[in-house]
Protein backbone atom coordinates (compact mmCIF):
# COMPACT_ATOMS: atom_id res chain seq x y z
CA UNK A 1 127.87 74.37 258.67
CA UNK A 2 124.98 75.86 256.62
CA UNK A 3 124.79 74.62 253.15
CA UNK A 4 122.14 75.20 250.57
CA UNK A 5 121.62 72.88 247.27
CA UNK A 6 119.14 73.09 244.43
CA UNK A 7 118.65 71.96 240.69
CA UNK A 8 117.68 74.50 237.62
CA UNK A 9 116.24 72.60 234.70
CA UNK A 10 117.10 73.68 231.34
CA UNK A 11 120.21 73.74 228.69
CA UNK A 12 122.87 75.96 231.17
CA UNK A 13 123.93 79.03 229.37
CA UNK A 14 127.42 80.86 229.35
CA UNK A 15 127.83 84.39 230.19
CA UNK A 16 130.74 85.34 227.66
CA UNK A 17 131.53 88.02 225.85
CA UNK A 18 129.35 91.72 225.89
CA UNK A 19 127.76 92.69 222.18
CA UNK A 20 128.90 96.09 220.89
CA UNK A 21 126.18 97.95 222.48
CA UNK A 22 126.96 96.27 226.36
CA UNK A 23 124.90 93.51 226.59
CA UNK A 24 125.16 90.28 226.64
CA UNK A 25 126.42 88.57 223.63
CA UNK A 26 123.92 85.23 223.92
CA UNK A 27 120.46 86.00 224.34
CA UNK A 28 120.05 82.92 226.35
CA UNK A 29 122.60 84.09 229.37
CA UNK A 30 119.74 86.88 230.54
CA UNK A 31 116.96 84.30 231.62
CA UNK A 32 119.39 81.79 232.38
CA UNK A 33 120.46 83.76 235.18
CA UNK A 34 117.23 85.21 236.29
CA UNK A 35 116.05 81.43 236.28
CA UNK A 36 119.01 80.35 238.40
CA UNK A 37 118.45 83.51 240.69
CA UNK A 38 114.37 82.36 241.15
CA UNK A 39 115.41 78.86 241.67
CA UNK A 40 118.43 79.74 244.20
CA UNK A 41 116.22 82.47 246.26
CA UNK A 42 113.15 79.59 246.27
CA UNK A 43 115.74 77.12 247.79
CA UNK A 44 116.99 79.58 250.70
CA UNK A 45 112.92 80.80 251.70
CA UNK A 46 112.36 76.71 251.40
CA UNK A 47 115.80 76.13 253.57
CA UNK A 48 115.33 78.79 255.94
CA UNK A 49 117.80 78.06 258.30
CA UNK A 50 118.09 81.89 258.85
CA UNK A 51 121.80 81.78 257.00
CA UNK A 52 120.67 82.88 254.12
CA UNK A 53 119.46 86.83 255.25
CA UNK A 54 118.29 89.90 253.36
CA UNK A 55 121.58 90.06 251.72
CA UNK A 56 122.58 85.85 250.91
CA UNK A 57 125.26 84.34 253.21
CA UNK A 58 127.69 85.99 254.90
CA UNK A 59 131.54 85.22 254.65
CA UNK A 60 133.60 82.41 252.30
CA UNK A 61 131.65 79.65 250.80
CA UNK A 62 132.41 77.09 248.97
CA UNK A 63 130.60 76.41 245.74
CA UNK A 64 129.95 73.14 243.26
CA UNK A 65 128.20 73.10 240.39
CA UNK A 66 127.22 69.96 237.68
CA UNK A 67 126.29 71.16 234.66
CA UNK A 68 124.03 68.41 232.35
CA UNK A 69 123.37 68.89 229.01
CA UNK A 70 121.11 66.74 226.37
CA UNK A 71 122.85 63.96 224.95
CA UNK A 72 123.07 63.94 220.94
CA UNK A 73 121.07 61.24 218.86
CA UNK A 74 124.60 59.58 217.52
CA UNK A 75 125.08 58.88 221.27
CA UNK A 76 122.32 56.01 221.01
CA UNK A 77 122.26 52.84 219.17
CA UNK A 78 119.49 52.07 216.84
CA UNK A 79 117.30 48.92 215.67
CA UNK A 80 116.22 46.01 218.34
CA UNK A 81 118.75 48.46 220.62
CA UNK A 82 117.51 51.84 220.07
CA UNK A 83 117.31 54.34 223.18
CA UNK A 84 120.56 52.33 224.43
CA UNK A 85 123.73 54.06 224.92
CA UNK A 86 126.27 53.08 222.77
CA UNK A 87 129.85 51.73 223.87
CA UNK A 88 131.53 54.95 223.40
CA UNK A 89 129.16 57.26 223.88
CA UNK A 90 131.23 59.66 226.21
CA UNK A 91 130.14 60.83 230.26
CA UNK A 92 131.83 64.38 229.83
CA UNK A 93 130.33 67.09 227.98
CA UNK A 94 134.37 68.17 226.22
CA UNK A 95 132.67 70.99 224.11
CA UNK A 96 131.58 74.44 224.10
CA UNK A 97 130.28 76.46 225.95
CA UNK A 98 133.57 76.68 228.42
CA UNK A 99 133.67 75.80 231.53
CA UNK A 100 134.58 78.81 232.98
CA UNK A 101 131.93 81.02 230.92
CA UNK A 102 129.05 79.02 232.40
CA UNK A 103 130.46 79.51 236.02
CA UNK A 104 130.59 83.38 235.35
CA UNK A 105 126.57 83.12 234.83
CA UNK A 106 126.21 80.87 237.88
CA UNK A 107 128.36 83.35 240.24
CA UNK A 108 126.45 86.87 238.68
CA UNK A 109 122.88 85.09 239.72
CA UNK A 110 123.94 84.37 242.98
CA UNK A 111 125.24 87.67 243.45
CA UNK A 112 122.52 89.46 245.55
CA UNK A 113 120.26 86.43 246.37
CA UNK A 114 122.18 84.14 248.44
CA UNK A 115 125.36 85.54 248.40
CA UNK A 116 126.90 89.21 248.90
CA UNK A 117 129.17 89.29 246.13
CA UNK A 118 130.22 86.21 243.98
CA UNK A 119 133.58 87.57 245.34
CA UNK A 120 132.78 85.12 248.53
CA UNK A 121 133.49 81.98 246.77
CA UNK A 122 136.75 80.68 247.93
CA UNK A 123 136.61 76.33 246.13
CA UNK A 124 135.12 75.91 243.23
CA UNK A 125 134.27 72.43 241.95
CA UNK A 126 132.47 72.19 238.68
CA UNK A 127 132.25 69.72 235.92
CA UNK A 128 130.09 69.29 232.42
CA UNK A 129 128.41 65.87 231.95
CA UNK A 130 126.00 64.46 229.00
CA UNK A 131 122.44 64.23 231.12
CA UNK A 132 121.35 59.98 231.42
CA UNK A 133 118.62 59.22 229.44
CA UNK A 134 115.38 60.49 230.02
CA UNK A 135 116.84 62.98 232.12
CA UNK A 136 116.75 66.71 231.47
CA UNK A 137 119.44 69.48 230.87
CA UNK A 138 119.93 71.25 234.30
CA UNK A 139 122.42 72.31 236.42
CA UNK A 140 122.76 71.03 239.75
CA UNK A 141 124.23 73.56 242.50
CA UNK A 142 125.47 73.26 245.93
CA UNK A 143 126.79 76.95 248.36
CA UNK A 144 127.89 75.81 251.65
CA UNK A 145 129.99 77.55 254.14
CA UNK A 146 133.32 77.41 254.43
């Protein structure tokens, strides 16, 4: 089974809704995706396993996906303790941007480098976690076949 896995540092970035005028409601979706494209099209060149041709793998695949985002400051204790975690601080990132909308992004920069069509993806596991700290914002991908 051919698989292919990779990492894209910086703060993920939904693909939602389309401005007025067609394009893409945040400005940070556009090189979000092109970044994810670079970094998934690196990975296959890097991997080649001759899979991943012209036109990205061929057939179902099964896709996961960890987004990380930065932690905020309330998450960390201060005084003799500072830079610790605190008690409560929470492991899942339960806030916008949705789930979903960042998986759109993910899927459309795929689309074209390592796969056909995002249409291909048959499982989907994907989950939103507070990066540890020192760590940076990223999300962490992984196509295999089914």
């Amino acid at each position: 089974m051919s698989s292919l896995e990779f990492t894209v540092i910086g703060i993920p970035a939904p693909q939602g809704s389309k401005s007025p005028w067609g394009t893409e409601a945040n400005p940070n979706t556009r090189p979000w995706r092109a970044t994810v494209a670079a970094n998934a099209a690196q990975a296959a060149v890097e991997a080649s396993n001759g899979d991943f041709g012209p036109v990205g793998l061929q057939g179902a695949v099964f896709l996961h996906v960890s987004f990380y985002f930065p932690r905020p400051k309330g998450h960390y204790r201060t005084g003799k303790r500072a830079g610790e975690l605190k008690d409560n601080a929470p492991e899942h990132y339960a806030k916008k941007p949705d789930l979903d909308k960042l998986l759109r992004a993910i899927g459309d920069a795929l689309t074209g480098t390592v796969l056909r069509d995002d249409a291909q993806i048959v499982y989907l596991a994907a989950s939103k976690r507070y990066a540890a700290p020192g760590e940076p914002a990223r999300a962490e991908i992984r196509i295999s076949a089914a």
